[in-house]
Protein backbone atom coordinates (compact mmCIF):
# COMPACT_ATOMS: atom_id res chain seq x y z
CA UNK A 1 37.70 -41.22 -53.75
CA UNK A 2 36.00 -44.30 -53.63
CA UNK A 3 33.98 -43.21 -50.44
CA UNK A 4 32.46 -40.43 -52.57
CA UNK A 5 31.81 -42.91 -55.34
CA UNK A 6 30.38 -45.17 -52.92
CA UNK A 7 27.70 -42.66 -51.94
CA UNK A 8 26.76 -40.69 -54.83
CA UNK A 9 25.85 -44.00 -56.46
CA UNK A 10 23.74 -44.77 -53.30
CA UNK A 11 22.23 -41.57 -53.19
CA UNK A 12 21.66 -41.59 -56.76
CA UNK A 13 19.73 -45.26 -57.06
CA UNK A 14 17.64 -44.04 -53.86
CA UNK A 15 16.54 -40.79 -55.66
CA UNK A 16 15.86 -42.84 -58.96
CA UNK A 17 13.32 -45.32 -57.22
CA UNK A 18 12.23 -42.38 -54.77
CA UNK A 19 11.44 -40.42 -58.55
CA UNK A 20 9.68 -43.46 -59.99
CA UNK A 21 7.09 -43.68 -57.36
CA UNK A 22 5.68 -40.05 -57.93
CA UNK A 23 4.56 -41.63 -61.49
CA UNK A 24 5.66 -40.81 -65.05
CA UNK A 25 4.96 -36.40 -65.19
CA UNK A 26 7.10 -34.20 -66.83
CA UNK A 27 8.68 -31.02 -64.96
CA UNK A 28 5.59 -29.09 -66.41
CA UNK A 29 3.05 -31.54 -65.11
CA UNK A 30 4.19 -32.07 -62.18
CA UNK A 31 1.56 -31.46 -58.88
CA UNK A 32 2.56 -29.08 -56.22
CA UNK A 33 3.54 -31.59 -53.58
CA UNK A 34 5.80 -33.50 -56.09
CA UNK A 35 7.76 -30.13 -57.42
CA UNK A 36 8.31 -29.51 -53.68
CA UNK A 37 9.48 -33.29 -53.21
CA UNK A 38 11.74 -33.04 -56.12
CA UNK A 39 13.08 -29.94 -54.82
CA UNK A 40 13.61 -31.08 -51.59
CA UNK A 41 15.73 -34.33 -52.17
CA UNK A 42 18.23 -32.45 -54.76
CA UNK A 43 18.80 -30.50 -51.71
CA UNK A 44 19.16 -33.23 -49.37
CA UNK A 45 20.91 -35.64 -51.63
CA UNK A 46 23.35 -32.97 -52.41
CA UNK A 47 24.51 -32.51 -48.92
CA UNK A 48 26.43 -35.62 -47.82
CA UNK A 49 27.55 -35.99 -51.53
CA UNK A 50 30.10 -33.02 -50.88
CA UNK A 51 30.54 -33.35 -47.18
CA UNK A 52 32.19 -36.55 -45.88
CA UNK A 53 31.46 -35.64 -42.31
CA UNK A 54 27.85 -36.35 -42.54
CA UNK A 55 27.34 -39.63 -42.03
CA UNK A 56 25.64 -41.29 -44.96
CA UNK A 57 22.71 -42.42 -43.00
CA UNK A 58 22.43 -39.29 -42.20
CA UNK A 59 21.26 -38.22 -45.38
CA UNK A 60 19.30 -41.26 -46.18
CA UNK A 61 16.78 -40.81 -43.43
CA UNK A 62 15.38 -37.43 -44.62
CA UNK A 63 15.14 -38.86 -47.94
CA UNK A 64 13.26 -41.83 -47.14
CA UNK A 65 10.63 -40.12 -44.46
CA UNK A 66 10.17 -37.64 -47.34
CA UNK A 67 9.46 -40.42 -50.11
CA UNK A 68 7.21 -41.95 -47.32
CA UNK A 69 5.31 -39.10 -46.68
CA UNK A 70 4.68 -38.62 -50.16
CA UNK A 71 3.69 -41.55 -51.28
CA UNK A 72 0.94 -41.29 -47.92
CA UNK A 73 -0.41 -37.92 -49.30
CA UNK A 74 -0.57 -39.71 -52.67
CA UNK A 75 -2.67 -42.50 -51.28
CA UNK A 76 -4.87 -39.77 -49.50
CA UNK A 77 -5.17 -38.18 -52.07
CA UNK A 78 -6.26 -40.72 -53.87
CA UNK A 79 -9.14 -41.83 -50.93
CA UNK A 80 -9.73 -38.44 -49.47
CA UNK A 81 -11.40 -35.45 -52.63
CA UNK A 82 -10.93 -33.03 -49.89
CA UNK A 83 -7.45 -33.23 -48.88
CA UNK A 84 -6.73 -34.05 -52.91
CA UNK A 85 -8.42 -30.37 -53.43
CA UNK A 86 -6.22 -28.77 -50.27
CA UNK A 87 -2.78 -30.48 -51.77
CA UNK A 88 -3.49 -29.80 -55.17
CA UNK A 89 -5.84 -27.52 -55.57
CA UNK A 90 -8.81 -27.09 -57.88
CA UNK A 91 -9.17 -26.72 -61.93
CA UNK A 92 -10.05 -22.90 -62.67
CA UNK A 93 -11.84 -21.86 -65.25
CA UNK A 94 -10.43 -19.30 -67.53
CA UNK A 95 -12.71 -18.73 -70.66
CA UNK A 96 -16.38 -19.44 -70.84
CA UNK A 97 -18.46 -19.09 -73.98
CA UNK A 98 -15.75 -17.54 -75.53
CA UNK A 99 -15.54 -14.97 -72.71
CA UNK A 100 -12.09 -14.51 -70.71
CA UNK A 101 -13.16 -14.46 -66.99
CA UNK A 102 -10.06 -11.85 -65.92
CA UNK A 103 -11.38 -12.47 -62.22
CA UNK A 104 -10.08 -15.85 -62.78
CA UNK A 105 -6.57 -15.05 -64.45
CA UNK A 106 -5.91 -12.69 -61.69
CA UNK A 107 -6.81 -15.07 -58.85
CA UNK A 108 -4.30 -17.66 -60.69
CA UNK A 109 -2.39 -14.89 -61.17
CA UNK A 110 -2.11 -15.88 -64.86
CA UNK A 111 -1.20 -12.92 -67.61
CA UNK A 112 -2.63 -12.03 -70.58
CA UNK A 113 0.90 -13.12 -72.23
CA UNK A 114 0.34 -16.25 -70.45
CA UNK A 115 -2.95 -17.39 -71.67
CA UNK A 116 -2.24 -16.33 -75.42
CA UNK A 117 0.66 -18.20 -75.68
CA UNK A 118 -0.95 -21.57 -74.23
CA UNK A 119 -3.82 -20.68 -76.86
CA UNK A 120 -1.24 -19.99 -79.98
CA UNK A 121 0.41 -23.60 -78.85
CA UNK A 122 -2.85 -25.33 -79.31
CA UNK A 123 -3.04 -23.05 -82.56
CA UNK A 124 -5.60 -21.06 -81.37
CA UNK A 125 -5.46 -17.41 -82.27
CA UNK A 126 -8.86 -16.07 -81.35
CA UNK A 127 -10.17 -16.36 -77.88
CA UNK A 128 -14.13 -16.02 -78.80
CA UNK A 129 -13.49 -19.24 -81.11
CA UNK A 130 -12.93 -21.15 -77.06
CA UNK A 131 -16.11 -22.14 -75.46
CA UNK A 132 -14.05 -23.65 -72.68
CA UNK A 133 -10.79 -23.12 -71.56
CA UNK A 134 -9.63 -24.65 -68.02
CA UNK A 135 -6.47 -24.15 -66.19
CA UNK A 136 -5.82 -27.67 -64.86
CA UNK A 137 -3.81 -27.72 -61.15
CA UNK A 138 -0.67 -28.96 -63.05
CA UNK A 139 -0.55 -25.45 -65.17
CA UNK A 140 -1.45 -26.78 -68.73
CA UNK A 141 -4.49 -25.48 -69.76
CA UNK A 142 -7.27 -27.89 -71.52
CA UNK A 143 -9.12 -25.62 -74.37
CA UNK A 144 -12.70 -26.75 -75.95
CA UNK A 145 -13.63 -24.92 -78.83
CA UNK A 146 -16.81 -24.05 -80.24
CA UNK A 147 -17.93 -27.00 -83.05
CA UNK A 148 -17.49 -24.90 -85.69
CA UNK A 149 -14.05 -24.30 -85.04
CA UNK A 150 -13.30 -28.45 -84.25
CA UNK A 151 -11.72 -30.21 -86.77
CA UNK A 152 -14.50 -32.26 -88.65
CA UNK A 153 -14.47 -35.80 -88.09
CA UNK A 154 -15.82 -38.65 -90.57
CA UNK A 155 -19.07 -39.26 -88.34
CA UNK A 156 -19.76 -35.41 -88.40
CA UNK A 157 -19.22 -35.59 -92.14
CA UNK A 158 -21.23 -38.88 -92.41
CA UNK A 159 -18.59 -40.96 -93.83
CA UNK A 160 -17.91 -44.66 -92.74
CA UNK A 161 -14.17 -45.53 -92.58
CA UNK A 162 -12.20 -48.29 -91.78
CA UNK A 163 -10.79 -48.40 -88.42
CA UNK A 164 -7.05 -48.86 -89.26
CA UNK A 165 -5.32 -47.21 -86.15
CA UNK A 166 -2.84 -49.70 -84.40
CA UNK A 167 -0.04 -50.13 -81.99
CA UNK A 168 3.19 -51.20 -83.44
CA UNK A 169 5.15 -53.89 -81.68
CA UNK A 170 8.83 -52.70 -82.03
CA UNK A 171 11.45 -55.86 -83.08
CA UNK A 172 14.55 -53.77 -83.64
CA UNK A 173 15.40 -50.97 -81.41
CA UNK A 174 18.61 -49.61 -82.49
CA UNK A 175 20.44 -52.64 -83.88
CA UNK A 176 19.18 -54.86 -80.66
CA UNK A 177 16.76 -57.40 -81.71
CA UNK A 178 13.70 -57.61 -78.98
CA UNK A 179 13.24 -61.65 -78.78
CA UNK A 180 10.40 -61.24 -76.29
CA UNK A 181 8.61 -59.23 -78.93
CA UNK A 182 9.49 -61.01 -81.40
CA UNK A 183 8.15 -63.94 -80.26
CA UNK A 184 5.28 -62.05 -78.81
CA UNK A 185 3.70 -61.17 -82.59
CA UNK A 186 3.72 -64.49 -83.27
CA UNK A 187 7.00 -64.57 -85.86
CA UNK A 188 10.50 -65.94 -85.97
CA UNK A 189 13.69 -65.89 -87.27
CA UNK A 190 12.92 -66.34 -91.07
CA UNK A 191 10.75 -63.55 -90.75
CA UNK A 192 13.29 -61.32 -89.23
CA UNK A 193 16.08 -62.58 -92.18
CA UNK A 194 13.55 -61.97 -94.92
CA UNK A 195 12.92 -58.28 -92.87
CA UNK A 196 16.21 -57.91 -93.47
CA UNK A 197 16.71 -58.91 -96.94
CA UNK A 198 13.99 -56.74 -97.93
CA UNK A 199 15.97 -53.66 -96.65
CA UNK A 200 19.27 -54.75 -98.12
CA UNK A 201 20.49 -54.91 -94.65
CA UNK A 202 23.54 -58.38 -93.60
CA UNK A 203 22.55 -57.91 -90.03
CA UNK A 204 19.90 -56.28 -87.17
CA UNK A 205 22.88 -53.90 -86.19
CA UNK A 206 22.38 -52.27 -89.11
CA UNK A 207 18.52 -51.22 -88.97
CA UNK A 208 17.54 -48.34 -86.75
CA UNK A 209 13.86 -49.34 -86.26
CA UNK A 210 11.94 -52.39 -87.14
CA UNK A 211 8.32 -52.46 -86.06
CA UNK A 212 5.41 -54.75 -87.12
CA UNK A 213 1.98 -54.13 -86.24
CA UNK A 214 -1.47 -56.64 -86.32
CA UNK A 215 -2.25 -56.61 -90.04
CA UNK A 216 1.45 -57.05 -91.09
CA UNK A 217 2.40 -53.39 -91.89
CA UNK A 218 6.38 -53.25 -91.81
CA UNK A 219 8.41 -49.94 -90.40
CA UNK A 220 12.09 -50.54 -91.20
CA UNK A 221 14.67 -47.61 -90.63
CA UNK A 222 18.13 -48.57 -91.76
CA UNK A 223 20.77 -46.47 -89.56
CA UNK A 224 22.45 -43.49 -91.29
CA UNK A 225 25.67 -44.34 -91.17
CA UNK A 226 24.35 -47.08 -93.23
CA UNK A 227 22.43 -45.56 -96.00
């Protein structure tokens, strides 16, 4: 019992830190040689989980020459557009000038049922309304419509607006009070009490969400079982 704890925890921490060096992707956006990686290690990784025979190192090896390997094609990648374009192939375009190039879907081997459905995700209905559409080598597709279809924005409309957009620095996350960003933004204690006051909250462990940004704007979320 504690021999299989022992190395499912190992196994586990060395596929976490294996994981965070392909980068931050989602299953959807994930390259070729990293879905084949990922699949590879739950195979691996699985193997001297269940069978005690197999020496642990055993299944550690495989698992480290394969993170090594990747993280070398990554770096080649990165130095090399050729072997970036063999590994991970090339961006396709699927719709020019509002014209679906079915050469292209076929070569991807991308459906008709495929392409609408990325378009009516994006909310696009009509395909002439796309000048551009390009299937990127992770599978999303990136869609440029015609001007007239883009959403107007205040320079097109000739309007001069005040440049409000900011990042909130969060305080409270979940009834934990964030010192380091606290302290960060420049405020303290009585800040946080008077916070806290305001929301008719006793203590942090009652607020959900407390975020401040750079001109003072205040998010506080009690939590619900405390409304």
């Amino acid at each position: 019992m504690i021999t299989a704890l022992f190395r499912t925890v190992i196994l586990y921490l060395l596929l976490i830190v294996g994981l965070r060096l392909t980068g931050k992707r989602q299953i959807g956006e994930l390259e070729p040689i990293e879905l084949v990686l990922a699949m590879l290690l739950s195979d691996l990784s699985s193997v001297p989980m269940q069978d005690f025979a197999i020496p642990l190192i055993n299944g550690v090896i495989p698992i480290v020459t394969l993170l090594s390997l990747s993280t070398l094609l990554s770096y080649g990648s990165l130095r090399s557009v050729r072997l970036r374009r063999l590994m991970c192939g090339e961006p396709a375009l699927i719709i020019s000038e509002g014209q679906i190039l079915q050469s292209a879907m076929r070569h991807n081997r991308l459906t008709l049922d495929e392409l609408l459905e990325e378009l009516r995700s994006q909310g696009i209905t009509d395909p002439r309304t796309v000048r551009h559409a390009v299937l990127e080598t992770s599978g999303k597709l990136s869609v440029l419509l015609y001007s007239q279809y883009q959403p107007a924005t205040p320079e097109q409309l000739g309007l001069s607006v005040e440049d409000d957009a900011d990042l909130p620095t969060v305080v409270i996350n979940d009834g934990r009070v964030l010192e380091d960003q606290l302290r960060r933004c420049g405020l303290d204690d009585a800040w946080l009490k008077k916070q806290l006051q305001n929301s008719r909250a006793a203590d942090p462990s009652e607020i959900f969400l407390l975020s401040v940004d750079s001109s003072g704007a205040v998010i506080c979320l009690p939590k619900e079982d405390n409304t």
